[in-house]
Protein backbone atom coordinates (compact mmCIF):
# COMPACT_ATOMS: atom_id res chain seq x y z
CA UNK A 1 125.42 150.87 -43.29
CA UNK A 2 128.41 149.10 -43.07
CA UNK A 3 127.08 146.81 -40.11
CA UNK A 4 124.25 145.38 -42.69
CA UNK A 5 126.89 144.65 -45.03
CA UNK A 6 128.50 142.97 -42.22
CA UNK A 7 125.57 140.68 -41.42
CA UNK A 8 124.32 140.45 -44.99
CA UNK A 9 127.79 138.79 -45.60
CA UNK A 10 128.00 136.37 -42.79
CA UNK A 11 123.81 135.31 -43.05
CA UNK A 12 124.69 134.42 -46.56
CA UNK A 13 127.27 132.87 -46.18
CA UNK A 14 125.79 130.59 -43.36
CA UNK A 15 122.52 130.17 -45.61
CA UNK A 16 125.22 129.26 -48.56
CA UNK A 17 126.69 126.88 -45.95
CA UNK A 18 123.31 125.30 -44.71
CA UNK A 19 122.40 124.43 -48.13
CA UNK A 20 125.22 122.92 -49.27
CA UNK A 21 125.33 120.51 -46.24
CA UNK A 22 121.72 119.66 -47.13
CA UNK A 23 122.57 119.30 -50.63
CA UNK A 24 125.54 117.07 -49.31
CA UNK A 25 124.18 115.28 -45.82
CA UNK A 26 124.69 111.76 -46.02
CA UNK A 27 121.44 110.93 -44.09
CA UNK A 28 118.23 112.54 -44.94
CA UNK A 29 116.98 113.40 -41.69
CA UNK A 30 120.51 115.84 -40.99
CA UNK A 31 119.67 117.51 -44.92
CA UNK A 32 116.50 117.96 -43.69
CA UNK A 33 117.74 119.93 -40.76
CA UNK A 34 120.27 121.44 -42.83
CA UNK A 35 117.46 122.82 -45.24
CA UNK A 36 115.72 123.89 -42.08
CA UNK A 37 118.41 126.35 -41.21
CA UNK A 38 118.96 127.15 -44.88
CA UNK A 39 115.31 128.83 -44.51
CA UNK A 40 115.81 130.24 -41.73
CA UNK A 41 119.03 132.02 -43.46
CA UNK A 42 116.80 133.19 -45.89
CA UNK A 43 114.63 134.76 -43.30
CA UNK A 44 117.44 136.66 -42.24
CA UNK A 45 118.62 138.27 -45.29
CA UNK A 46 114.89 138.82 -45.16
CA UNK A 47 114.90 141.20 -41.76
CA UNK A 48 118.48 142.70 -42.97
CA UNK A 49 116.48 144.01 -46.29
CA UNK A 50 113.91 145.67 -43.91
CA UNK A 51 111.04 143.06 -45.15
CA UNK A 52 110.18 141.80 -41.71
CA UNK A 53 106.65 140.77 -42.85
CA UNK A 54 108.01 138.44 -45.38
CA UNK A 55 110.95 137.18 -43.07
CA UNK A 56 107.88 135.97 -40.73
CA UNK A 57 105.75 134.49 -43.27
CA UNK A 58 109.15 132.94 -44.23
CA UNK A 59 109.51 131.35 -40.84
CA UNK A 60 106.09 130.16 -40.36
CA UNK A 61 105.44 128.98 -43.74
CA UNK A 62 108.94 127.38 -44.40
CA UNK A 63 110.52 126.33 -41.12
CA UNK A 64 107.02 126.13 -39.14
CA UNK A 65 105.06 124.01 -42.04
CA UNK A 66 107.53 122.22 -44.95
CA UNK A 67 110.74 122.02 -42.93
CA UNK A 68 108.35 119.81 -40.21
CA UNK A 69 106.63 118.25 -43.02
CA UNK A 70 109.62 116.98 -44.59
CA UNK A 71 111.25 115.87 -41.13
CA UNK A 72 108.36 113.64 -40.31
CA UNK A 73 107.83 112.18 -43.76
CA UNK A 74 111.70 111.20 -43.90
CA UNK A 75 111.40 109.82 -40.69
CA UNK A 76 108.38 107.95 -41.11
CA UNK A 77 108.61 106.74 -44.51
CA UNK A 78 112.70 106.10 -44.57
CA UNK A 79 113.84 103.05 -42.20
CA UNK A 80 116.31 100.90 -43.58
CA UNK A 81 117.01 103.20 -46.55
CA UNK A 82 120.04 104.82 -44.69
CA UNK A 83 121.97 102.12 -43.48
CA UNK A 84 122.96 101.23 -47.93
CA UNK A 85 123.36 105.23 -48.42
CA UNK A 86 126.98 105.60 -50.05
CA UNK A 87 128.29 108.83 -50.56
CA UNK A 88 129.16 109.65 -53.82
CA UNK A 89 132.87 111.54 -54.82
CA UNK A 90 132.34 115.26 -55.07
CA UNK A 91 133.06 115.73 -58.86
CA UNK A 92 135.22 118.91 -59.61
CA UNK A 93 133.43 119.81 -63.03
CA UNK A 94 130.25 120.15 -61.04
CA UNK A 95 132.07 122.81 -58.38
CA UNK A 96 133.27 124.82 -61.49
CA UNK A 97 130.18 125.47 -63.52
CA UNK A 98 128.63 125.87 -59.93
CA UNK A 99 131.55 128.73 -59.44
CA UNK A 100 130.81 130.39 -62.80
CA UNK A 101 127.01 129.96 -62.25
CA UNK A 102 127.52 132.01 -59.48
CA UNK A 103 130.09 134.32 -60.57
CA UNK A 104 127.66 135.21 -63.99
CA UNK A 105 124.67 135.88 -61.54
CA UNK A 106 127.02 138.04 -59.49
CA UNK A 107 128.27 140.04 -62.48
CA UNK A 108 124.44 140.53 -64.27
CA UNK A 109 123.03 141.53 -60.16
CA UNK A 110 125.97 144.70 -60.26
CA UNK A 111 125.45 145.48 -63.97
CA UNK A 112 121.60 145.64 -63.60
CA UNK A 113 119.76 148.54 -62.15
CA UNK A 114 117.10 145.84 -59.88
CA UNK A 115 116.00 148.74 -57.83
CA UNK A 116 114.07 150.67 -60.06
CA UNK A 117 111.39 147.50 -60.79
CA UNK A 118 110.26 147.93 -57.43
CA UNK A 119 106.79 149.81 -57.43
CA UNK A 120 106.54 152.82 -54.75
CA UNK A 121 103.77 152.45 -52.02
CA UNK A 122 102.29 155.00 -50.58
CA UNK A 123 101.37 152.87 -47.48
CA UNK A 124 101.63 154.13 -43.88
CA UNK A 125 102.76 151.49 -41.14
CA UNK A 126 99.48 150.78 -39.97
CA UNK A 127 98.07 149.20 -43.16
CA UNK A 128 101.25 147.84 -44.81
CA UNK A 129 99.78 144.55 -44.44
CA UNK A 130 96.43 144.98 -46.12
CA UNK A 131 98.71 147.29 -48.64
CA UNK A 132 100.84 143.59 -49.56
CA UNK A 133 97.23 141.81 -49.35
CA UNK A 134 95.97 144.67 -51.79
CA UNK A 135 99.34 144.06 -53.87
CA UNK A 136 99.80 140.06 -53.93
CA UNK A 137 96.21 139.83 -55.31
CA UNK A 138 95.78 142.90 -57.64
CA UNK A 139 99.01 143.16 -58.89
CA UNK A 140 100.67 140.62 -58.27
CA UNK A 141 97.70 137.91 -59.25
CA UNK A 142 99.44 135.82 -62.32
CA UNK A 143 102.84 135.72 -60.43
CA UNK A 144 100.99 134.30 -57.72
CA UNK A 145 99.12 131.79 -59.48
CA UNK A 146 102.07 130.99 -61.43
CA UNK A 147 104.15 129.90 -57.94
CA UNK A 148 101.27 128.09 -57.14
CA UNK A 149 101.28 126.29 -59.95
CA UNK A 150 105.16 125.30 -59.51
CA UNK A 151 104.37 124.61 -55.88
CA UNK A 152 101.43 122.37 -56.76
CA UNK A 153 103.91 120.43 -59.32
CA UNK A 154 106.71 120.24 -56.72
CA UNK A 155 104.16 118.36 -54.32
CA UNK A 156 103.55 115.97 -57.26
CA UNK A 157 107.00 115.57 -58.14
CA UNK A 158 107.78 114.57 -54.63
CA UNK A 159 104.66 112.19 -54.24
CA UNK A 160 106.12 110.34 -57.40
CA UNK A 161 109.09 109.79 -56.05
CA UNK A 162 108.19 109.16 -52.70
CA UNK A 163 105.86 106.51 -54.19
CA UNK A 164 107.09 103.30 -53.39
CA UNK A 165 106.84 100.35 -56.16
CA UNK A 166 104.93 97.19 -55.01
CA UNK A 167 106.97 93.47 -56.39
């Protein structure tokens, strides 16, 4: 027990760490990168909760499909962009409501009892896939729709401001 703990800690940490430095890259192509290993993070928090089916789909969804996506659209699109890039000052109001943020979410994740939602499945190893399938679509269904709603608005969102203004 104590060695998931262990690497629970220092995945999340690193995933913490990824994401900041893509947050924080001063060229787009390293925050790309950076975002990159922030999935791949995620992925492993994945396989340390036992969900090894969603850690894949994590990996070839996220790093194998978007991650790649966003590489070569950053490197196609942006030429001359990063050459003017200034970094900004890192402003210390920002890192506190970030730190309480964080600390609130912490507090409301050990107060609440999360493991009860979680429905029990009665589904043996060989069919735990069709049993997720069987789940995601019966279930699950408006959940679903719903993230593919705010994935469809994301890929709008970043079409608008990837459009580029003709003089």
């Amino acid at each position: 027990m104590i060695e998931e703990d262990i690497a629970f800690v220092v995945i999340s940490g690193l995933t913490i760490g990824a994401a900041i430095i893509s947050l924080e890259a001063k060229q787009v192509v390293y925050g790309a990168i950076a975002l990159a290993f922030s999935f791949l993070g995620i992925a492993g928090l994945f396989i340390v909760l036992n969900a090894t089916f969603v850690a894949l789909f994590q990996i070839i969804v996220y790093i194998g499909a978007i991650a790649v996506l966003i590489l070569f659209t950053v490197m196609l699109v942006t030429k001359g962009v990063e050459a003017d890039a200034e970094r900004e000052a890192v402003k210390p109001m920002g890192i506190v409501i970030a730190i309480v943020i964080a600390v609130l979410v912490g507090a409301v994740a050990l107060i609440s009892d999360l493991s009860t939602w979680y429905p029990s499945t009665g589904f043996t190893d060989s069919y735990i896939v069709a049993g997720i399938g069987t789940l995601v679509t019966n279930q699950y269904a408006i959940p679903l729709e719903i993230l593919g709603l705010i994935l469809g608005a994301s890929v709008v969102g970043a079409l608008t401001l990837a459009k580029v203004e003709k003089e």
